[in-house]
PDB file of N, CA and C in Angstrom:
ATOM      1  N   UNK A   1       0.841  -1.178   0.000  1.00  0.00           N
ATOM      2  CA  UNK A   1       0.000   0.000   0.000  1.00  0.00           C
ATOM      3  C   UNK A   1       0.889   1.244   0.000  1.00  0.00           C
ATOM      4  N   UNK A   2       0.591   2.145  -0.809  1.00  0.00           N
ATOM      5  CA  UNK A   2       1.141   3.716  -1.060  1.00  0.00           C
ATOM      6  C   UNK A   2       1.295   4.484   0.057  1.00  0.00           C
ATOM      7  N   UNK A   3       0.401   4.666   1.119  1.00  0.00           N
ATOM      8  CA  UNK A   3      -0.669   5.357   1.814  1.00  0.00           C
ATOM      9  C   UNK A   3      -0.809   7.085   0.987  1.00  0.00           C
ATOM     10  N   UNK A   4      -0.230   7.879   1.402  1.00  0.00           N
ATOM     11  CA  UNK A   4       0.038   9.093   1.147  1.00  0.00           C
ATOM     12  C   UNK A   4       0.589   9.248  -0.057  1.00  0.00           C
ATOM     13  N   UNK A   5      -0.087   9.588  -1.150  1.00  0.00           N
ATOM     14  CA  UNK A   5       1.187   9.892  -2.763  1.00  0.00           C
ATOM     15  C   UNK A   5       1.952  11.361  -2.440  1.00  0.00           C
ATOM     16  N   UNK A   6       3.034  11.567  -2.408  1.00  0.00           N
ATOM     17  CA  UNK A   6       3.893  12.698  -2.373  1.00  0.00           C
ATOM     18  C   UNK A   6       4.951  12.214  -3.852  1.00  0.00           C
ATOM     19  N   UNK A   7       5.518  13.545  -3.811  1.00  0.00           N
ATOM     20  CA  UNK A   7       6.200  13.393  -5.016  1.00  0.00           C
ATOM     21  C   UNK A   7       7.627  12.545  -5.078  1.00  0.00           C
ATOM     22  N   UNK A   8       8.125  11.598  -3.780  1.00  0.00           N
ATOM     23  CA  UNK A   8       8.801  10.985  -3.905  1.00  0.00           C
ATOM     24  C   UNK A   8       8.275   9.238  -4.179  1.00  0.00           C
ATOM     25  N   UNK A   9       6.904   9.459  -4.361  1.00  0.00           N
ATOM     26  CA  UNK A   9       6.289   7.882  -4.330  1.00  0.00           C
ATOM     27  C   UNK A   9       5.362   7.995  -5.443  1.00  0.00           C
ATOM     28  N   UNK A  10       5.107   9.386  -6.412  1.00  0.00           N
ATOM     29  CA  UNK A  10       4.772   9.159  -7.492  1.00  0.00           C
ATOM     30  C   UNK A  10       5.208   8.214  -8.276  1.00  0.00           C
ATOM     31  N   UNK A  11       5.692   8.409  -8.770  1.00  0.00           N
ATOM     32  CA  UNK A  11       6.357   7.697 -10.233  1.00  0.00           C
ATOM     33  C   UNK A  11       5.946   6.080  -9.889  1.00  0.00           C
ATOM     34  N   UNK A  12       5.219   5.667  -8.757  1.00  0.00           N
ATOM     35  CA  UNK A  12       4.873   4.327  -8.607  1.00  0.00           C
ATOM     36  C   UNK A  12       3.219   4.317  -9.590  1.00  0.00           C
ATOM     37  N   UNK A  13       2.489   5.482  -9.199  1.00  0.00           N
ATOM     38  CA  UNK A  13       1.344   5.281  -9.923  1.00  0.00           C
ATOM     39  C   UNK A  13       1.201   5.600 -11.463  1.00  0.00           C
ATOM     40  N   UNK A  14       2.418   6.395 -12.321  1.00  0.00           N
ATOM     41  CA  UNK A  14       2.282   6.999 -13.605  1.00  0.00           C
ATOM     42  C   UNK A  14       2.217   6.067 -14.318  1.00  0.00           C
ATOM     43  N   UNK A  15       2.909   4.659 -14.262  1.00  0.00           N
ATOM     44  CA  UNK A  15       3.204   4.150 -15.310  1.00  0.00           C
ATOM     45  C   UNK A  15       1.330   3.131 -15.915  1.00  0.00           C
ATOM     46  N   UNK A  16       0.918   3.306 -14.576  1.00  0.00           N
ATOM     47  CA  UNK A  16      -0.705   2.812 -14.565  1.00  0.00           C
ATOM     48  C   UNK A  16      -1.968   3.672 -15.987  1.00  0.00           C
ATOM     49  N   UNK A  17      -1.396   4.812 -14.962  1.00  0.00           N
ATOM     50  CA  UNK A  17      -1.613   6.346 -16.546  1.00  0.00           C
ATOM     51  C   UNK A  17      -1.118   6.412 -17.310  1.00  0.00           C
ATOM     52  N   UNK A  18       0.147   6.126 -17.772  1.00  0.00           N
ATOM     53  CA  UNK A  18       0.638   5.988 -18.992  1.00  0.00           C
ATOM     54  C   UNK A  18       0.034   4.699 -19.450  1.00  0.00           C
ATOM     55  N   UNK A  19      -0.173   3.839 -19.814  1.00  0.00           N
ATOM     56  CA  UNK A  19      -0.382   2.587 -19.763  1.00  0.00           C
ATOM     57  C   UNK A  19      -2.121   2.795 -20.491  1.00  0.00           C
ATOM     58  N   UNK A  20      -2.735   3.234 -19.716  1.00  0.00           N
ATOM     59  CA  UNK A  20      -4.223   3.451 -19.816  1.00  0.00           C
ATOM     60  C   UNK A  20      -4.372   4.459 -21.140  1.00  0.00           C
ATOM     61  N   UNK A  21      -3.486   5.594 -21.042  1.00  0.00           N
ATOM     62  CA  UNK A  21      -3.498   6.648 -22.280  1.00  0.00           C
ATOM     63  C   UNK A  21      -3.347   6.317 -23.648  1.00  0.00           C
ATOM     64  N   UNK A  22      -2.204   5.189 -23.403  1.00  0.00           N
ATOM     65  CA  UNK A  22      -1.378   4.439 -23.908  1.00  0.00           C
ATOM     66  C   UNK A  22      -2.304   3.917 -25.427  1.00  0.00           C
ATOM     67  N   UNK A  23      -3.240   2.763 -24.414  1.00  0.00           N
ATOM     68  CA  UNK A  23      -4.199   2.358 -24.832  1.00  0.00           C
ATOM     69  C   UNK A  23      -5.166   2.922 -25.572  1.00  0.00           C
ATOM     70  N   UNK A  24      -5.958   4.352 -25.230  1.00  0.00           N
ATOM     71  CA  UNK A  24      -7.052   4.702 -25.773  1.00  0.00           C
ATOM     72  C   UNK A  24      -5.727   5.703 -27.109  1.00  0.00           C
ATOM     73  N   UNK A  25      -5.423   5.569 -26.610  1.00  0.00           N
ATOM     74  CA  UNK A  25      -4.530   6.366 -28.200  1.00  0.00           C
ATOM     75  C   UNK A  25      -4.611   5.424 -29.256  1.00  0.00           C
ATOM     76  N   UNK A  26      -4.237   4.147 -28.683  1.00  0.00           N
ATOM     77  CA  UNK A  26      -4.320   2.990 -30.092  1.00  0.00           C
ATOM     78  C   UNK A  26      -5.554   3.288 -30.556  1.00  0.00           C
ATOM     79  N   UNK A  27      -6.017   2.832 -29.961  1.00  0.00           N
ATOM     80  CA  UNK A  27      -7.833   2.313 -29.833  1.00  0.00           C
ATOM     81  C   UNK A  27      -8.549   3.611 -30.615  1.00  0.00           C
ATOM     82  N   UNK A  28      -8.241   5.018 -30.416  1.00  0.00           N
ATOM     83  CA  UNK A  28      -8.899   6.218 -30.542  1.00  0.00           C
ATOM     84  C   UNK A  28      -8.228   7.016 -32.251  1.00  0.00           C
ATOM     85  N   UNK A  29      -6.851   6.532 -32.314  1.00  0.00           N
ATOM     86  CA  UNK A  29      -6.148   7.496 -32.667  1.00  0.00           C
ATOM     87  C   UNK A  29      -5.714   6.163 -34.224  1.00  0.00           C
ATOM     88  N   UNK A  30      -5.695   5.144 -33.444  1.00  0.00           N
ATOM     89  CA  UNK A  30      -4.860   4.282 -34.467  1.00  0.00           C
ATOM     90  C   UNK A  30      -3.359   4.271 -34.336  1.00  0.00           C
ATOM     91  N   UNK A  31      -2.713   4.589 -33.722  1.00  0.00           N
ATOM     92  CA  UNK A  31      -1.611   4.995 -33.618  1.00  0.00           C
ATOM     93  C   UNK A  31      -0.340   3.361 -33.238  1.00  0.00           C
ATOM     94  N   UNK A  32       1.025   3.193 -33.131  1.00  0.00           N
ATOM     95  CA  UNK A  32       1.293   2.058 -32.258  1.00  0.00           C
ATOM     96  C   UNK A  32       1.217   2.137 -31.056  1.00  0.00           C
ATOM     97  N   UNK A  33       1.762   1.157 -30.605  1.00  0.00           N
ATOM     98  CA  UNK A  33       1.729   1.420 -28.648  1.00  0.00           C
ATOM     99  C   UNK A  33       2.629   1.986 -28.872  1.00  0.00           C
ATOM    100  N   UNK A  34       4.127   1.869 -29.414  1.00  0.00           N
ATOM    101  CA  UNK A  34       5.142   3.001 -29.139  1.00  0.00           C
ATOM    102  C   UNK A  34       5.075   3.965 -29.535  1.00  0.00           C
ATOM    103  N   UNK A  35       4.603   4.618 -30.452  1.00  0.00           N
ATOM    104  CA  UNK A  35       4.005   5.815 -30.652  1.00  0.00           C
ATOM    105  C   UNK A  35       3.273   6.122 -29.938  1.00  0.00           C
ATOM    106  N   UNK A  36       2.438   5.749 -29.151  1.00  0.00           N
ATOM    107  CA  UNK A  36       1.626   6.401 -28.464  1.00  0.00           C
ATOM    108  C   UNK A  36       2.441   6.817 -27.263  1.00  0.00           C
ATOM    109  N   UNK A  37       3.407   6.164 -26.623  1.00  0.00           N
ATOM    110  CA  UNK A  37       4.257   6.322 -25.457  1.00  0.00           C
ATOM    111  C   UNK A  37       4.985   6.863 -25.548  1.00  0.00           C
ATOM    112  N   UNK A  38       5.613   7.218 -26.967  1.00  0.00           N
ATOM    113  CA  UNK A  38       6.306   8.264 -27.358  1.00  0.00           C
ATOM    114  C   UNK A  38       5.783   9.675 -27.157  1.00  0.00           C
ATOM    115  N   UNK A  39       4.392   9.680 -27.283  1.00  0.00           N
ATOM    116  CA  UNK A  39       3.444  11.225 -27.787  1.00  0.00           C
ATOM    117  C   UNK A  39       3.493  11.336 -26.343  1.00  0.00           C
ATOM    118  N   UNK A  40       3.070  10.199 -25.299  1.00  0.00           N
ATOM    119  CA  UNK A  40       2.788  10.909 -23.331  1.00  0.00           C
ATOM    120  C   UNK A  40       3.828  11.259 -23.262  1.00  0.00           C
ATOM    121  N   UNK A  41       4.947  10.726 -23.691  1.00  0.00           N
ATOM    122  CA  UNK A  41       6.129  11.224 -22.398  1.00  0.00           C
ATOM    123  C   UNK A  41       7.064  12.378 -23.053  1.00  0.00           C
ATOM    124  N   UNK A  42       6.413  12.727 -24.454  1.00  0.00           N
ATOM    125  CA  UNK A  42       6.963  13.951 -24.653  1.00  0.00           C
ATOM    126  C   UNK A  42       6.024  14.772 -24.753  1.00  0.00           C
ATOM    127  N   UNK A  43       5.173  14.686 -24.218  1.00  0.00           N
ATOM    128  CA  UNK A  43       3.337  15.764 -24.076  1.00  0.00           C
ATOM    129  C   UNK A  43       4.199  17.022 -22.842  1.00  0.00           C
ATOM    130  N   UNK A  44       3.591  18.135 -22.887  1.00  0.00           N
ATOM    131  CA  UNK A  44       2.992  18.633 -21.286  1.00  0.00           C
ATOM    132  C   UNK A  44       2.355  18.382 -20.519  1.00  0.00           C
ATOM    133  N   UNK A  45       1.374  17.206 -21.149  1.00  0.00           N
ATOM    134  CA  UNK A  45       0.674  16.733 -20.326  1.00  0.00           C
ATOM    135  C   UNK A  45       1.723  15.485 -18.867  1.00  0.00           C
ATOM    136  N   UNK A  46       1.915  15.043 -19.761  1.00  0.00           N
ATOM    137  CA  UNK A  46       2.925  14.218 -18.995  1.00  0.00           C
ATOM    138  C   UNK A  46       4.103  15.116 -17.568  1.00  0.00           C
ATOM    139  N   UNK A  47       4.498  16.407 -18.405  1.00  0.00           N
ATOM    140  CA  UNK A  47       5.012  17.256 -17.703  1.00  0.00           C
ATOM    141  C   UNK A  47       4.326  17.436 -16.048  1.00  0.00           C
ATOM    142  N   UNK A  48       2.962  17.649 -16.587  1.00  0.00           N
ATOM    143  CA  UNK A  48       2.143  17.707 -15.248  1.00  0.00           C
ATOM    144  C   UNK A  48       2.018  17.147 -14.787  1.00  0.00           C
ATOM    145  N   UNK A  49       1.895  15.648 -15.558  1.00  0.00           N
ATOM    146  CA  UNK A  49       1.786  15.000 -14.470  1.00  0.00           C
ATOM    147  C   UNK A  49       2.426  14.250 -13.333  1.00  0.00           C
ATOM    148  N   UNK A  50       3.832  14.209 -13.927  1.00  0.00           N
ATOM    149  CA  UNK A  50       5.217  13.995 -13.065  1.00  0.00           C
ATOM    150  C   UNK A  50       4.888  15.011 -11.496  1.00  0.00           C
ATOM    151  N   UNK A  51       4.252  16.242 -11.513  1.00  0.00           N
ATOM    152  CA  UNK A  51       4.540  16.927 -10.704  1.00  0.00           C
ATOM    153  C   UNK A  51       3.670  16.408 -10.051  1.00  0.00           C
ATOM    154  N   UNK A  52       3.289  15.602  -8.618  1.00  0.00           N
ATOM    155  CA  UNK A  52       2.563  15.794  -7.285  1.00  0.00           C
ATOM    156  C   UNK A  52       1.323  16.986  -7.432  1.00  0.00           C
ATOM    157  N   UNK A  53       1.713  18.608  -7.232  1.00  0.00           N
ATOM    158  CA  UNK A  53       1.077  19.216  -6.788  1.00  0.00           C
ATOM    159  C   UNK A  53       0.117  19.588  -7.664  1.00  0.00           C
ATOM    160  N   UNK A  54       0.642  19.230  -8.865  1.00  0.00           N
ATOM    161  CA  UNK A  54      -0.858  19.084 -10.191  1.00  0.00           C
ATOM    162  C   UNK A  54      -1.902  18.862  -9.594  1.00  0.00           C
ATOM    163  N   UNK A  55      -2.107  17.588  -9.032  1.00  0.00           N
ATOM    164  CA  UNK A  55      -2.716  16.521  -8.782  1.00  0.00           C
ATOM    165  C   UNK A  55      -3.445  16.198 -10.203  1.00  0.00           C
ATOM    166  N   UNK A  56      -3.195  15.893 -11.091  1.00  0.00           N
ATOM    167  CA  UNK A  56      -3.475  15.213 -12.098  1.00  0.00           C
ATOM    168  C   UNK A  56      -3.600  13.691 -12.030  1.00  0.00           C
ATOM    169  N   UNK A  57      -2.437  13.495 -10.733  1.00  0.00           N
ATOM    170  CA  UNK A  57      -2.507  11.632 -10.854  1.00  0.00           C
ATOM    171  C   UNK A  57      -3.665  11.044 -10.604  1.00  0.00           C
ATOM    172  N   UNK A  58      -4.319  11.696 -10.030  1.00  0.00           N
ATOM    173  CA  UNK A  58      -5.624  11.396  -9.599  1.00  0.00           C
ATOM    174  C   UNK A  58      -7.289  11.307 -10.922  1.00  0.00           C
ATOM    175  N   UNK A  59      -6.631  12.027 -11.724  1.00  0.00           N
ATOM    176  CA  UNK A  59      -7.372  11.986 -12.982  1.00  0.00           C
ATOM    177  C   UNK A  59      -7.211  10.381 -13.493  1.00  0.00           C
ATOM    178  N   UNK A  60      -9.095  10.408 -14.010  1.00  0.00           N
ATOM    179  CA  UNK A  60      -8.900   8.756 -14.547  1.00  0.00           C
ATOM    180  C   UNK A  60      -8.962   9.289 -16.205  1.00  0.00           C
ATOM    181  N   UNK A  61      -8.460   7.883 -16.864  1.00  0.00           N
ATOM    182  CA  UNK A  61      -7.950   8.075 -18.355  1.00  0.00           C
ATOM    183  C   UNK A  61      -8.434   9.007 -19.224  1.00  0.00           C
ATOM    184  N   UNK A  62     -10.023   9.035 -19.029  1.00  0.00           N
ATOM    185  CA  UNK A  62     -10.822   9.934 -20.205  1.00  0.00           C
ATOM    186  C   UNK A  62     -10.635  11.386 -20.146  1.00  0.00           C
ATOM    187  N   UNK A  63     -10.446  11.888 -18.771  1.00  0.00           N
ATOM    188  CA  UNK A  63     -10.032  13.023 -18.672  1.00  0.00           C
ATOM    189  C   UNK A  63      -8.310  13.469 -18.953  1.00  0.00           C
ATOM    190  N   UNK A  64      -7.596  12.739 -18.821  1.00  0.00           N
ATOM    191  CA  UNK A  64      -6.448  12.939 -19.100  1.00  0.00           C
ATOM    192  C   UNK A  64      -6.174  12.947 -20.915  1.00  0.00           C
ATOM    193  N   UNK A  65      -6.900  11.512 -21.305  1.00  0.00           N
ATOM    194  CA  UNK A  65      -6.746  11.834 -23.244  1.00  0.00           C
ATOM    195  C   UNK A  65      -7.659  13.382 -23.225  1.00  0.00           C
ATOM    196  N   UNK A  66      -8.722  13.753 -22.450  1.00  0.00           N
ATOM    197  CA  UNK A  66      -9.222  15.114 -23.270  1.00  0.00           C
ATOM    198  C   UNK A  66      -8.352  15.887 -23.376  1.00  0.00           C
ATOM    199  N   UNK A  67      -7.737  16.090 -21.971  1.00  0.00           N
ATOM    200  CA  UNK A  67      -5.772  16.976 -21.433  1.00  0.00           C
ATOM    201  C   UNK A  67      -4.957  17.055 -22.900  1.00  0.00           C
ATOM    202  N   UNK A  68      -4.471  15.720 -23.382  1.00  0.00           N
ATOM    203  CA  UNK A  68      -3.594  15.229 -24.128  1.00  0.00           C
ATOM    204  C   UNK A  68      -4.493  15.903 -25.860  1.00  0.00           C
ATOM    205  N   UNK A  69      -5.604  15.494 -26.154  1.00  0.00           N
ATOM    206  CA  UNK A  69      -6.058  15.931 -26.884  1.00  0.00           C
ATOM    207  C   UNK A  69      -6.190  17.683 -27.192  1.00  0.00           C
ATOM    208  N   UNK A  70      -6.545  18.595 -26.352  1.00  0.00           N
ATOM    209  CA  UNK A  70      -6.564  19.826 -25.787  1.00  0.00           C
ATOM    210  C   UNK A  70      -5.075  20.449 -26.470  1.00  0.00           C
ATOM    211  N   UNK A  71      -4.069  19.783 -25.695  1.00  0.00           N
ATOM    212  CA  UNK A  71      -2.778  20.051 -26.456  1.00  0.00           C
ATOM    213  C   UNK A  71      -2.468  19.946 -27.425  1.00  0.00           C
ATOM    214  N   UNK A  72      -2.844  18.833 -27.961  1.00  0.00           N
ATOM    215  CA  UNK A  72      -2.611  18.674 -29.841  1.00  0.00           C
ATOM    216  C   UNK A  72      -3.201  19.904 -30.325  1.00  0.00           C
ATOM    217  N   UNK A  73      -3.962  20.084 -30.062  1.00  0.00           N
ATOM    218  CA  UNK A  73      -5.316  21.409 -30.696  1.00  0.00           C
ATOM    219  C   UNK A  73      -4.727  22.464 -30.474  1.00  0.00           C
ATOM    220  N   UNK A  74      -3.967  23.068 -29.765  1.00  0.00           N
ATOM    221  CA  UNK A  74      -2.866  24.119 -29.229  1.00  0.00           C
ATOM    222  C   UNK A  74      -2.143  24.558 -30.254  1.00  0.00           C
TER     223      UNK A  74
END
């Protein structure tokens, strides 16, 4: 168990979110899985979400592809 997420025990839950994004990118976008893991971890979105005080980690997938989507449109 986690108890408390702080920003030294993040990086245990991202790869769950990456993973999930991961997915609806194939699924949404057509894209590969490595391409798609390529596009999170060089997003801003991703930026944010590394950070704790975002609290983004807490966002479930659909809201995070809108995030990720939002940016493309930028």
């Amino acid at each position: 168990m986690i108890g408390e997420v702080n920003q030294d025990n993040l990086y245990l839950i991202l790869p769950s979110k990456v993973s999930a994004l991961a997915n609806m990118l194939v699924e949404y976008k057509g894209v590969t899985i490595i391409d798609a893991i390529r596009q999170i971890y060089a997003s801003k979105l991703y930026i944010k979400l590394q950070d704790e005080s975002s609290k983004m980690w807490h966002w479930g997938p659909v809201a995070l592809y809108e995030e990720l989507e939002e940016e493309v449109i930028e």
